[in-house]
C-alpha atoms as a PDB file:
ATOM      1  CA  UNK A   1     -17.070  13.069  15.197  1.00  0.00           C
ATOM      2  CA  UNK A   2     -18.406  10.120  16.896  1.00  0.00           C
ATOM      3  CA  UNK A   3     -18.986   6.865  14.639  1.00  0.00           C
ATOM      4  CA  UNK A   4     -19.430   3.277  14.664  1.00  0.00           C
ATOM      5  CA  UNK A   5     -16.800   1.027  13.284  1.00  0.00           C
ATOM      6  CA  UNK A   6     -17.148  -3.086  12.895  1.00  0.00           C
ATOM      7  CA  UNK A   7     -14.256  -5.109  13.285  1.00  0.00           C
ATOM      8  CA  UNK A   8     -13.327  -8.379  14.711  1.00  0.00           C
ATOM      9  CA  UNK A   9     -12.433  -8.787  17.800  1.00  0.00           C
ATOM     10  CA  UNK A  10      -8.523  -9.918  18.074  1.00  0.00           C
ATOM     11  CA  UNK A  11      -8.315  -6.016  15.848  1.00  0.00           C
ATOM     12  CA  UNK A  12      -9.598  -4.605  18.754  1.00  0.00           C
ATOM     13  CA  UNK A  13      -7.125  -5.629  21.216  1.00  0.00           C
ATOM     14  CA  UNK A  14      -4.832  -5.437  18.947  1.00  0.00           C
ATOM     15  CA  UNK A  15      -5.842  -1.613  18.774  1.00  0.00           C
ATOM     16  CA  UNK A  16      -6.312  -1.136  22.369  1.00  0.00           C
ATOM     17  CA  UNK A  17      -2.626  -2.905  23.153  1.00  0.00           C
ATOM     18  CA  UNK A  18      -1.195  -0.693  20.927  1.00  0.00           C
ATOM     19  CA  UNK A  19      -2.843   2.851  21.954  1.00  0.00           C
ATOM     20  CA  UNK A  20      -2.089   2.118  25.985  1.00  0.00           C
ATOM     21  CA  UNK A  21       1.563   1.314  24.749  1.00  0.00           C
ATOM     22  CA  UNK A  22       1.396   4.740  23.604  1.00  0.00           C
ATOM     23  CA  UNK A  23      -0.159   5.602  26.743  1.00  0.00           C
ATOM     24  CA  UNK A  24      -4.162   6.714  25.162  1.00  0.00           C
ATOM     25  CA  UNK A  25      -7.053   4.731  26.705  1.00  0.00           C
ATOM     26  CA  UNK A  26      -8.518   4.739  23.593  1.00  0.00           C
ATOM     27  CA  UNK A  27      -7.708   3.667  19.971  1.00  0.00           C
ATOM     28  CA  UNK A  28      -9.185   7.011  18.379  1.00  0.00           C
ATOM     29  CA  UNK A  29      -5.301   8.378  17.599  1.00  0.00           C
ATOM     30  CA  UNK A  30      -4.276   4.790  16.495  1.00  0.00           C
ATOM     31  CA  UNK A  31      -7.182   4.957  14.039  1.00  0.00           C
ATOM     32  CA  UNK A  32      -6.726   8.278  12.657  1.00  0.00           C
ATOM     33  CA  UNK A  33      -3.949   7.951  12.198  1.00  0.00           C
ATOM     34  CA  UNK A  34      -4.318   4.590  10.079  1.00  0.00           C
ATOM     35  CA  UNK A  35      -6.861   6.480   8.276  1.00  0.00           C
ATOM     36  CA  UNK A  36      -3.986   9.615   7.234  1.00  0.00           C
ATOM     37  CA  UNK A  37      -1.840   6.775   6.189  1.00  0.00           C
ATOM     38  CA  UNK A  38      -4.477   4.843   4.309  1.00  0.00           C
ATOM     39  CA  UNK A  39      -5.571   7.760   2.501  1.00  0.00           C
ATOM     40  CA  UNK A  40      -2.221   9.522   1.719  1.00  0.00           C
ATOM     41  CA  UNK A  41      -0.744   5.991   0.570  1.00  0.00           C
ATOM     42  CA  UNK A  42      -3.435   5.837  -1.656  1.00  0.00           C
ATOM     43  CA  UNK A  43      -2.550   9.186  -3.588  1.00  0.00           C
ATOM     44  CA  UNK A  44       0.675   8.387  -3.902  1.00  0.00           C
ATOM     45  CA  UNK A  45      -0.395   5.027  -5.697  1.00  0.00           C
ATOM     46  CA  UNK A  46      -2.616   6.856  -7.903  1.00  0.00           C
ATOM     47  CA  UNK A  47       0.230   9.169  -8.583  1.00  0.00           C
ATOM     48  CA  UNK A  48       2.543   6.344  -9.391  1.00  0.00           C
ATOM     49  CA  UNK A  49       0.161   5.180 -11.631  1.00  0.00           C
ATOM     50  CA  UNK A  50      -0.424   8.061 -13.671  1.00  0.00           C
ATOM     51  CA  UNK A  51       3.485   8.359 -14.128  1.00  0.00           C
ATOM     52  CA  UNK A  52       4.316   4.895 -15.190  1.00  0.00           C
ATOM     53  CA  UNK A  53       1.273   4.944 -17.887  1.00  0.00           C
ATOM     54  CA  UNK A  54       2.857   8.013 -19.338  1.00  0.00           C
ATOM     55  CA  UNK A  55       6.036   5.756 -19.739  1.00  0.00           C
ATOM     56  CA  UNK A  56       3.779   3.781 -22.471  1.00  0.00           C
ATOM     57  CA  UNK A  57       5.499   3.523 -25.479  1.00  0.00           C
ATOM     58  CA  UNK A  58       8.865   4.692 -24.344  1.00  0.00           C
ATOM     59  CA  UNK A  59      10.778   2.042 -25.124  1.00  0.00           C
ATOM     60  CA  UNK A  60      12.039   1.037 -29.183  1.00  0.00           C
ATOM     61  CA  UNK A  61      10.328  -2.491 -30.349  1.00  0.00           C
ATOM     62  CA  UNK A  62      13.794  -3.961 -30.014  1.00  0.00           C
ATOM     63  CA  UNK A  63      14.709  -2.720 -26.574  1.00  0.00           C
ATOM     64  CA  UNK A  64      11.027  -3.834 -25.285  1.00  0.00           C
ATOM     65  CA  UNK A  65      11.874  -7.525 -27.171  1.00  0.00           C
ATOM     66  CA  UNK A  66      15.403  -7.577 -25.307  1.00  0.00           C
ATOM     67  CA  UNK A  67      13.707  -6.744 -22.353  1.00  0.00           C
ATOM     68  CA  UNK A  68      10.924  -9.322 -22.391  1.00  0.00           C
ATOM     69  CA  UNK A  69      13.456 -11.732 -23.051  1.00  0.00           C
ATOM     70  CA  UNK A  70      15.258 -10.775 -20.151  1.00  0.00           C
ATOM     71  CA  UNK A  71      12.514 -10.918 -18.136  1.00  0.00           C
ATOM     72  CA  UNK A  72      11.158 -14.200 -19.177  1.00  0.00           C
ATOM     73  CA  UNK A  73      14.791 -15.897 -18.707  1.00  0.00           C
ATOM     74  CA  UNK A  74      14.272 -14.616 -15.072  1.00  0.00           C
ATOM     75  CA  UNK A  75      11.166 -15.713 -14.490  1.00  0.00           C
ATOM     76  CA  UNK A  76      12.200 -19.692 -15.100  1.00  0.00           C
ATOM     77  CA  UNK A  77      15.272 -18.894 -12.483  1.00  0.00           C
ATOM     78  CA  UNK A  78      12.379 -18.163  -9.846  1.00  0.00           C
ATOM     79  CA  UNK A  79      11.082 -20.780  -7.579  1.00  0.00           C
END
């Protein structure tokens, strides 16, 4: 299916560079395939999601304490 897509311009050669070093004359494949990889990445996400909110409530109230702790003791190590 035909379609129009706006983007700016250096995306376009950036697109156009990279299908001839695959040897296409067009970006089409480039695209679609960005689009595969958009999409699937995105399900996975939403999957990863859904499994860390079911970890809600897993941990004991002192184990989420000593853990915070932790956490917060690393955080004023970071630069």
């Amino acid at each position: 299916m035909r379609t129009t897509v706006e983007m700016k311009p250096e995306h376009r050669s950036a697109l156009l560079a990279l299908a001839a070093r695959r040897g296409s004359k067009g970006f089409s494949g480039v695209l679609t395939e960005a689009v595969e990889e958009y999409l699937s990445g995105r399900r996975e996400r939403k999957q990863r999601c859904k499994e860390l909110l079911s970890l809600a409530g897993s941990l004991r109230p002192e184990e989420a304490d000593s853990l915070r702790r932790a956490t917060r003791a690393l955080r004023k190590s970071w630069r």
